[in-house]
PDB file of N, CA and C in Angstrom:
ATOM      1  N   UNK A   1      24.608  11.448 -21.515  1.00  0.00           N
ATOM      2  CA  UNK A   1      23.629  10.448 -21.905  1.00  0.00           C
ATOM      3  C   UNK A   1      23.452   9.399 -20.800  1.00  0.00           C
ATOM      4  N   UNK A   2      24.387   9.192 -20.208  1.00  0.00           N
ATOM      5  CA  UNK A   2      24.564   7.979 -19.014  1.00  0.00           C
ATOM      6  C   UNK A   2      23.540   8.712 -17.597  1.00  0.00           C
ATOM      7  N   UNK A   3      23.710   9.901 -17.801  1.00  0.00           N
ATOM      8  CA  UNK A   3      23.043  10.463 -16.930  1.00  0.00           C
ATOM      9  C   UNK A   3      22.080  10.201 -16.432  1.00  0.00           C
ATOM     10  N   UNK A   4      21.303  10.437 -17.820  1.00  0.00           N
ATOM     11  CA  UNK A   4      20.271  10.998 -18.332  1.00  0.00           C
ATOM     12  C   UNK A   4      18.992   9.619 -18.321  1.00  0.00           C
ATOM     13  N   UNK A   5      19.933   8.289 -18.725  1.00  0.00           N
ATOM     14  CA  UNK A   5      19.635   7.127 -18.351  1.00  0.00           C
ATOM     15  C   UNK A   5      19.401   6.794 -17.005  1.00  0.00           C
ATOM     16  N   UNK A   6      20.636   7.162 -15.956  1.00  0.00           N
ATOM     17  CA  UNK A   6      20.340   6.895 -14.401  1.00  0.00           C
ATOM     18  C   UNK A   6      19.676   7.477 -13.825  1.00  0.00           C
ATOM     19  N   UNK A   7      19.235   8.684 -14.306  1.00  0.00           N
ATOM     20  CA  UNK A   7      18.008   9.672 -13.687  1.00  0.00           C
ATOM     21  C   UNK A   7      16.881   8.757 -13.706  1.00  0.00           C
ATOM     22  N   UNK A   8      15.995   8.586 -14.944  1.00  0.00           N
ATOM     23  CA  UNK A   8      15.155   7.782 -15.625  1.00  0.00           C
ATOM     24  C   UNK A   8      15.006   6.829 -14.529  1.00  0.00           C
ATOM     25  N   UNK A   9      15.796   5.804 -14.631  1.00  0.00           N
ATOM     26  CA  UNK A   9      15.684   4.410 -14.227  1.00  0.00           C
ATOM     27  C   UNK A   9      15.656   4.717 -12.643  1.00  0.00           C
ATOM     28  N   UNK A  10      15.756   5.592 -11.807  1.00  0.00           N
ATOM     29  CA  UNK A  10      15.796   6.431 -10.667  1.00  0.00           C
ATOM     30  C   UNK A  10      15.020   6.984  -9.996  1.00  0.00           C
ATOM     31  N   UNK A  11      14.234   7.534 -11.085  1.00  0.00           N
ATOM     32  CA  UNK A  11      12.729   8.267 -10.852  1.00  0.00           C
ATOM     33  C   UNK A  11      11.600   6.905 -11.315  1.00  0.00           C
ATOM     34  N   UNK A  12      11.849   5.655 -11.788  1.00  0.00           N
ATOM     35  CA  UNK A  12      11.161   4.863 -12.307  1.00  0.00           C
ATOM     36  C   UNK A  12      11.043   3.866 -10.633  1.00  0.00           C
ATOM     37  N   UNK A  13      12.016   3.717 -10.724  1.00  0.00           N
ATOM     38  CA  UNK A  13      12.293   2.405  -8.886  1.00  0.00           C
ATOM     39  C   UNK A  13      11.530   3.534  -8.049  1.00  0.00           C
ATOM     40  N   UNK A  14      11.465   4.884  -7.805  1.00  0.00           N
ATOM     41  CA  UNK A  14      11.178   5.472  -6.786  1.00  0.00           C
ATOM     42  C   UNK A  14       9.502   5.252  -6.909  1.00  0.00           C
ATOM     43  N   UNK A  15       9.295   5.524  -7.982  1.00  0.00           N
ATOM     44  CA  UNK A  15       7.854   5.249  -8.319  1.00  0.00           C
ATOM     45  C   UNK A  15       6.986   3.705  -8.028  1.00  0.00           C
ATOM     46  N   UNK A  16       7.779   2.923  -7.822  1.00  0.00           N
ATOM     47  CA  UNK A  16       7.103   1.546  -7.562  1.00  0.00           C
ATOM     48  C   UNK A  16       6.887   1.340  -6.218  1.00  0.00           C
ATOM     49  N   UNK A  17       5.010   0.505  -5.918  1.00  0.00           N
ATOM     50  CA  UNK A  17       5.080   0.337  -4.736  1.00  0.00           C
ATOM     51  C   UNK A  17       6.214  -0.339  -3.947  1.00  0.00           C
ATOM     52  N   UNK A  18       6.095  -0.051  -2.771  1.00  0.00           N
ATOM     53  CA  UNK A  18       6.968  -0.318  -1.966  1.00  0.00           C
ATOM     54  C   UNK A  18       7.307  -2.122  -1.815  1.00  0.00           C
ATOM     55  N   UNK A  19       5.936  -3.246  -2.002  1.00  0.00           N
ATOM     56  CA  UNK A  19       6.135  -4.108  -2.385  1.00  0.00           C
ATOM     57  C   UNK A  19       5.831  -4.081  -3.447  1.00  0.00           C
ATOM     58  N   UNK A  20       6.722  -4.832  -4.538  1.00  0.00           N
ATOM     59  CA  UNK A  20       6.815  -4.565  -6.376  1.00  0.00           C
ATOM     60  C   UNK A  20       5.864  -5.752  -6.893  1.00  0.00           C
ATOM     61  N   UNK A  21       6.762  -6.597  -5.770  1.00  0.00           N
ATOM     62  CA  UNK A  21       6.473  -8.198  -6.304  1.00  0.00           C
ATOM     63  C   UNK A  21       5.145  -8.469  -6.404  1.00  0.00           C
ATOM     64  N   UNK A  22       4.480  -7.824  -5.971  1.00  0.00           N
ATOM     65  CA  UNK A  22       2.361  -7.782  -6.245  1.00  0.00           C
ATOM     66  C   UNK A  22       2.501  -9.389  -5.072  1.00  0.00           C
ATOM     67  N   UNK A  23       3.419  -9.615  -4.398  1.00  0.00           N
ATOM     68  CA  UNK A  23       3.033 -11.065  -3.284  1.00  0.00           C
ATOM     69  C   UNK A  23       2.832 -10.282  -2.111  1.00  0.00           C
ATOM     70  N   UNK A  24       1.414 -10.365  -1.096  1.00  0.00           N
ATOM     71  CA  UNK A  24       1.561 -10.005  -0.369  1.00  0.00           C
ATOM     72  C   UNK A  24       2.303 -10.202   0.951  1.00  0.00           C
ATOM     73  N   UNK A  25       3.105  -9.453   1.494  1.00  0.00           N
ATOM     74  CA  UNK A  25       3.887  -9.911   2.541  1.00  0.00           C
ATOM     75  C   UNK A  25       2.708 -10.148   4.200  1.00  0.00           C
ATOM     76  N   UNK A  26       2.891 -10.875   5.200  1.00  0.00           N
ATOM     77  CA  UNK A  26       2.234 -10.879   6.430  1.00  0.00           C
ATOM     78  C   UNK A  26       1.764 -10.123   6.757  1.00  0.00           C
ATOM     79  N   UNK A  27       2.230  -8.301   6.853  1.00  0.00           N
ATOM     80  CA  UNK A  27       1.835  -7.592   7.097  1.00  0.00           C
ATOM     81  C   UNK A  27       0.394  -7.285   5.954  1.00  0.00           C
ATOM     82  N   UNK A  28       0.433  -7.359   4.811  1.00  0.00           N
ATOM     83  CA  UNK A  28      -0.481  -7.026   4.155  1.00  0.00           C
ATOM     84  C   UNK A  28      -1.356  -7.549   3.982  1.00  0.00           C
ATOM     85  N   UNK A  29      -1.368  -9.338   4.535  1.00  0.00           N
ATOM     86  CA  UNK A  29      -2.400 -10.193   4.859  1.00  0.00           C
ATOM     87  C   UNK A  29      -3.265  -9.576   6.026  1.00  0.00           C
ATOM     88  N   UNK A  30      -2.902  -9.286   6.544  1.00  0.00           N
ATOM     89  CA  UNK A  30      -3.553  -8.852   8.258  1.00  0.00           C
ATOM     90  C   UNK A  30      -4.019  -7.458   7.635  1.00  0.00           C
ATOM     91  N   UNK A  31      -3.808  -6.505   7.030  1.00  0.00           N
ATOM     92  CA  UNK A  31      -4.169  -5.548   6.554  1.00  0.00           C
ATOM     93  C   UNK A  31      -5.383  -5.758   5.706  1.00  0.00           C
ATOM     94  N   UNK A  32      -5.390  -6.676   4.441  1.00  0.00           N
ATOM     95  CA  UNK A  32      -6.775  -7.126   4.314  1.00  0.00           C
ATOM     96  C   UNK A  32      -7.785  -7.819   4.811  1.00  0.00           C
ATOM     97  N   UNK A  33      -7.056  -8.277   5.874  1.00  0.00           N
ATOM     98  CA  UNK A  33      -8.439  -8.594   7.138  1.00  0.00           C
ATOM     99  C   UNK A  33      -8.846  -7.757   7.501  1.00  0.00           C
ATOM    100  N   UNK A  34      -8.184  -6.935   8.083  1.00  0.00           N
ATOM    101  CA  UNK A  34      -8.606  -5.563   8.892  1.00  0.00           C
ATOM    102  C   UNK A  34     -10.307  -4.843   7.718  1.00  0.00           C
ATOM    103  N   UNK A  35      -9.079  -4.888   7.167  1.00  0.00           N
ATOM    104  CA  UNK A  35     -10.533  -4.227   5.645  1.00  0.00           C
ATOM    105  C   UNK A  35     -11.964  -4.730   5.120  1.00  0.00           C
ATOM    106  N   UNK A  36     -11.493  -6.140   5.820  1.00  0.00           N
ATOM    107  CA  UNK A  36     -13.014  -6.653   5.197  1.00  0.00           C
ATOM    108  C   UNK A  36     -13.522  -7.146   6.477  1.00  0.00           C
ATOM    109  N   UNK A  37     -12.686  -6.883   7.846  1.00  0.00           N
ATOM    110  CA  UNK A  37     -13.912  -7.145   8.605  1.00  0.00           C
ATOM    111  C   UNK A  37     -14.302  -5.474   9.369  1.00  0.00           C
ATOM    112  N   UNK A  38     -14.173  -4.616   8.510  1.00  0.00           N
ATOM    113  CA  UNK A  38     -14.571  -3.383   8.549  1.00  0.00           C
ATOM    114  C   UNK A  38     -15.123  -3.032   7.398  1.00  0.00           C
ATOM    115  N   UNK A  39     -15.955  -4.419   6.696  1.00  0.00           N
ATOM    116  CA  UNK A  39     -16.683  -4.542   5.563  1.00  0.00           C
ATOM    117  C   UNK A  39     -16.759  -4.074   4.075  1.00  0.00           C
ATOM    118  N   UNK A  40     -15.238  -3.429   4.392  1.00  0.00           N
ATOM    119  CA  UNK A  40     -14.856  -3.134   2.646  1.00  0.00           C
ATOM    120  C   UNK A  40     -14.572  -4.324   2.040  1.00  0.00           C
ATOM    121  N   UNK A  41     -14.047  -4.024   0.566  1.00  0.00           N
ATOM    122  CA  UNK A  41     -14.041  -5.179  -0.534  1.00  0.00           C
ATOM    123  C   UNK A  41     -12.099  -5.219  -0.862  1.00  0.00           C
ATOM    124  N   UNK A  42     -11.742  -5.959  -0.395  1.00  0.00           N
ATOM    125  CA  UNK A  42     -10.054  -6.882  -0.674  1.00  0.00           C
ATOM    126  C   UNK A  42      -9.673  -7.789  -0.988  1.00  0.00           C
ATOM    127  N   UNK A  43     -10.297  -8.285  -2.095  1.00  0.00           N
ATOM    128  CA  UNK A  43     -10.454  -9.809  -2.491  1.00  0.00           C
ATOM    129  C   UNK A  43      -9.068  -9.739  -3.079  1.00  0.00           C
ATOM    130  N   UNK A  44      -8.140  -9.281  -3.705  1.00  0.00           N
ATOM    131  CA  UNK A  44      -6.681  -9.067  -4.451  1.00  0.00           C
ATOM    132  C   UNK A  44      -6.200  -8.262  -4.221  1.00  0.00           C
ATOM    133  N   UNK A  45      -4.601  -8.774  -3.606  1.00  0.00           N
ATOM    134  CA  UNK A  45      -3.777  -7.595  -3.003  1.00  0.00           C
ATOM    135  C   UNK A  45      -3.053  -6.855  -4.189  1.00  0.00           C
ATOM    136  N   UNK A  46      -2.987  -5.614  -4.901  1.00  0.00           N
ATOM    137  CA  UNK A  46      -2.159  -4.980  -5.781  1.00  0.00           C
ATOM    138  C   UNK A  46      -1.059  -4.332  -5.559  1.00  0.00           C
ATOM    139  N   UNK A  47      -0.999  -3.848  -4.324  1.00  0.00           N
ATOM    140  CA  UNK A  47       0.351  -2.976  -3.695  1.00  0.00           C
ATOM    141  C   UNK A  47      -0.091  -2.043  -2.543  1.00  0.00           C
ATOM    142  N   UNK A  48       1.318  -1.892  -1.528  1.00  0.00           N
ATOM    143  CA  UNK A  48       0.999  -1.098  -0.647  1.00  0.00           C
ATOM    144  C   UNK A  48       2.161  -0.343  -0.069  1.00  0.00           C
ATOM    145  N   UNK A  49       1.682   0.749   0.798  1.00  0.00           N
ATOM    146  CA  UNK A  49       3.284   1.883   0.949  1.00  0.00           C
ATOM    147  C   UNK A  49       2.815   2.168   2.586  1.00  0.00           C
ATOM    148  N   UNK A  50       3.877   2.103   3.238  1.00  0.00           N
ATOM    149  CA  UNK A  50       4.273   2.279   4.266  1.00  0.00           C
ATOM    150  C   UNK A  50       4.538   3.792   4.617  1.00  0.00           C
ATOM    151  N   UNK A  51       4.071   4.488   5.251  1.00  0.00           N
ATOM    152  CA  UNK A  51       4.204   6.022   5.410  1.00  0.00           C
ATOM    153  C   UNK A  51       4.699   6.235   6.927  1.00  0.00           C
ATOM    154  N   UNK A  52       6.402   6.210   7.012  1.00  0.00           N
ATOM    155  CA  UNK A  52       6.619   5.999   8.124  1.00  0.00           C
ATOM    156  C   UNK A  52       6.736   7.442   8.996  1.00  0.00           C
ATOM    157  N   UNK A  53       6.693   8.494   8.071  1.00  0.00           N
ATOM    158  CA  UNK A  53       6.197  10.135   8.751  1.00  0.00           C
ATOM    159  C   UNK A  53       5.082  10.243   9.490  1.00  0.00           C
ATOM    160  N   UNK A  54       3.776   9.721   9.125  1.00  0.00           N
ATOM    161  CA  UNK A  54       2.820   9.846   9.354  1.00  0.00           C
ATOM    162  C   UNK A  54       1.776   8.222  10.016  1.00  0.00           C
ATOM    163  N   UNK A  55       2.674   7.631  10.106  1.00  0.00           N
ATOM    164  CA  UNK A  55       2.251   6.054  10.643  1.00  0.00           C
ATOM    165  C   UNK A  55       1.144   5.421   9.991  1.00  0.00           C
ATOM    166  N   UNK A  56       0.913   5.572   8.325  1.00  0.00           N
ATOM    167  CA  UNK A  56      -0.095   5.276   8.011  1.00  0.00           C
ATOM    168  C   UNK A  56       0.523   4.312   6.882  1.00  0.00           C
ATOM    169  N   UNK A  57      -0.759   2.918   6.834  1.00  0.00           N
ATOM    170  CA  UNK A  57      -0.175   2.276   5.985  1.00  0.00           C
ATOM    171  C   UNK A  57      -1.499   2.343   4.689  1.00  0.00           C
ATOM    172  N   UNK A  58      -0.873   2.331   3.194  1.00  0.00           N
ATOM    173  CA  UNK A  58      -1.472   2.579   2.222  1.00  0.00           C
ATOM    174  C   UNK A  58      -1.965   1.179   1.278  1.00  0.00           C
ATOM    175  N   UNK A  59      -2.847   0.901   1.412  1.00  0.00           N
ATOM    176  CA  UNK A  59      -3.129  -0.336   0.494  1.00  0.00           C
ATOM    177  C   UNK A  59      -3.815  -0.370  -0.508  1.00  0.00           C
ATOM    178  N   UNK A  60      -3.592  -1.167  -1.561  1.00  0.00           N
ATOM    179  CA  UNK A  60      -4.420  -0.821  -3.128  1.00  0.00           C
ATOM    180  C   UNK A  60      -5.118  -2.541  -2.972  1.00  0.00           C
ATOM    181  N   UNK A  61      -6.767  -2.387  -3.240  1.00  0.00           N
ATOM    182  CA  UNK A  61      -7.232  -3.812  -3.602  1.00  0.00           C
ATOM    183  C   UNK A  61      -7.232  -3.743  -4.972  1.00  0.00           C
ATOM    184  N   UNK A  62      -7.922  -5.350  -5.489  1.00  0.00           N
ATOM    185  CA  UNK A  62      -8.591  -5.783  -6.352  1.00  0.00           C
ATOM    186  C   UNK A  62      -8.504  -4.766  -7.970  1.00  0.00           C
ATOM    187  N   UNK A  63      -6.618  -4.929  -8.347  1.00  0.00           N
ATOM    188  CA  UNK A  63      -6.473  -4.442  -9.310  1.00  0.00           C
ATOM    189  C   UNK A  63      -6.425  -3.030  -9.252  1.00  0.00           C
ATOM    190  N   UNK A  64      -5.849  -1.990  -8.056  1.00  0.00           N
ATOM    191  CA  UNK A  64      -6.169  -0.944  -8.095  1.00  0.00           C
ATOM    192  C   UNK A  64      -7.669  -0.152  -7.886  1.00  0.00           C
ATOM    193  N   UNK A  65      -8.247  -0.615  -7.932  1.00  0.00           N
ATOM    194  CA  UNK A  65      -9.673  -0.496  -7.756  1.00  0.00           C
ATOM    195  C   UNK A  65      -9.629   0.244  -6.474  1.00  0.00           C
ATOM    196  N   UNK A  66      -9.355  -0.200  -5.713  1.00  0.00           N
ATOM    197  CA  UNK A  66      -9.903   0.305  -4.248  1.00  0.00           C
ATOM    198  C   UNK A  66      -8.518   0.474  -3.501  1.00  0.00           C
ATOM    199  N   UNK A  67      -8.748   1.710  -2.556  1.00  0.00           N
ATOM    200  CA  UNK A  67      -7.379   2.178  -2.172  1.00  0.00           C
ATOM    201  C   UNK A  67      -7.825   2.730  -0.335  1.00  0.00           C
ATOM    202  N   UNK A  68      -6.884   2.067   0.207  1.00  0.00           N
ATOM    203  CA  UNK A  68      -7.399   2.184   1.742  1.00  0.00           C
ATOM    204  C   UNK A  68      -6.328   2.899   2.698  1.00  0.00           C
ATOM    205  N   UNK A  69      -6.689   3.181   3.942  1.00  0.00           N
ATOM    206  CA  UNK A  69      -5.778   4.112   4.550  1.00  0.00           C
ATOM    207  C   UNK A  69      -6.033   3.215   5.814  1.00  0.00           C
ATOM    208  N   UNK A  70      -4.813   2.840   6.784  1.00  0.00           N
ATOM    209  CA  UNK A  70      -5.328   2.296   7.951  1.00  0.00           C
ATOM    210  C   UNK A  70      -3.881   2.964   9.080  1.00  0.00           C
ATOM    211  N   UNK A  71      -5.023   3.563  10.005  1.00  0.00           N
ATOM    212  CA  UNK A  71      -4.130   4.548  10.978  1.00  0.00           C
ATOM    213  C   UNK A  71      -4.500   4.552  12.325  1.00  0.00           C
ATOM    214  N   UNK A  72      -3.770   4.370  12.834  1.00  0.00           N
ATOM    215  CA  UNK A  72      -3.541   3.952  14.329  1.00  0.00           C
ATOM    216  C   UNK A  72      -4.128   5.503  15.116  1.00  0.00           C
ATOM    217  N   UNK A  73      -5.391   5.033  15.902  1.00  0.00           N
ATOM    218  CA  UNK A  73      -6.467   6.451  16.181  1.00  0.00           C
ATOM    219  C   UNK A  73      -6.470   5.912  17.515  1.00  0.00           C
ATOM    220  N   UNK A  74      -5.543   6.793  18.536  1.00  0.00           N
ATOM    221  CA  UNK A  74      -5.604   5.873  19.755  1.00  0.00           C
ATOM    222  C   UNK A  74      -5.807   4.693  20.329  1.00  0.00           C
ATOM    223  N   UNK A  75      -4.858   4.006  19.630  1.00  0.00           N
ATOM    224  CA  UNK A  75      -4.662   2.864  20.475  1.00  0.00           C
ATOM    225  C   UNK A  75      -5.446   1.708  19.289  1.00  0.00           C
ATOM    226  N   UNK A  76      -6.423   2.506  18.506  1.00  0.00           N
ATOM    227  CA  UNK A  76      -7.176   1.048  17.318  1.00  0.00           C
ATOM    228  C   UNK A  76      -7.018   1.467  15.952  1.00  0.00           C
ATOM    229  N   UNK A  77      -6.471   0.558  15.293  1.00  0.00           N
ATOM    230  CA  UNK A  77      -6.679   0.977  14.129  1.00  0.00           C
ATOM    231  C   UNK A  77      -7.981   1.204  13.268  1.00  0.00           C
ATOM    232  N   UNK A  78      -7.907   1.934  12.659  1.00  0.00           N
ATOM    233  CA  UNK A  78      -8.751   2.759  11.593  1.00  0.00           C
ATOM    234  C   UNK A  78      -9.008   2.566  10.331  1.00  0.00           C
ATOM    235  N   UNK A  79     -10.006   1.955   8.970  1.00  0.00           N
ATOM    236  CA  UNK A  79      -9.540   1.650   8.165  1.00  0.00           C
ATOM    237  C   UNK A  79     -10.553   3.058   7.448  1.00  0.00           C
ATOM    238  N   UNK A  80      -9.560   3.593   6.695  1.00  0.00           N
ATOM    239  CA  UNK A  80     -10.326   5.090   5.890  1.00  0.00           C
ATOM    240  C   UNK A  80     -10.040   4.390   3.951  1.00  0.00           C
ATOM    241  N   UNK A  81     -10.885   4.902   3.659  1.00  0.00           N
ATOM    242  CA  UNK A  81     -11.253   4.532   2.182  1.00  0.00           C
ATOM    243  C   UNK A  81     -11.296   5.873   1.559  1.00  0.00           C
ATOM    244  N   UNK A  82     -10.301   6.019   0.640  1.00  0.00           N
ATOM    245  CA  UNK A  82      -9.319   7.115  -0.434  1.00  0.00           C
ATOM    246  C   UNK A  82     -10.096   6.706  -1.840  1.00  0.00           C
TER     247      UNK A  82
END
């Protein structure tokens, strides 16, 4: 039963963005700049994940609503919309 509990609560933390606290950290400030002066919409930061395999960082706006991809494309970053 104890297990069965630490599994749970295990697979639950793995599941949360990477920042929980919904505060955006520095990095994710500069990330919604990036986004809206590449004229998408980031008015509220909801969460974001760091993809350190693939150097891409993952950002959620305005309640989940809008979900962005920003990836380093020789030398500039890139902002792609998921």
């Amino acid at each position: 039963m104890k297990l069965k509990a630490l599994l749970i609560s295990a697979i639950a933390l793995t599941a949360l963005p990477a920042n929980a606290s919904n505060k955006p950290s520095e990095a994710d400030l500069q990330a919604m700049a990036l986004i809206k002066a590449y004229g998408y919409t980031c008015d509220t930061y909801s969460g974001s994940v760091f993809n350190s395999w693939s150097q891409e960082y993952s950002i959620h706006c305005n309640n989940y609503r809008y979900h962005y991809i920003i990836k380093d494309v020789g030398g500039k970053y890139v902002v792609e919309v998921q």
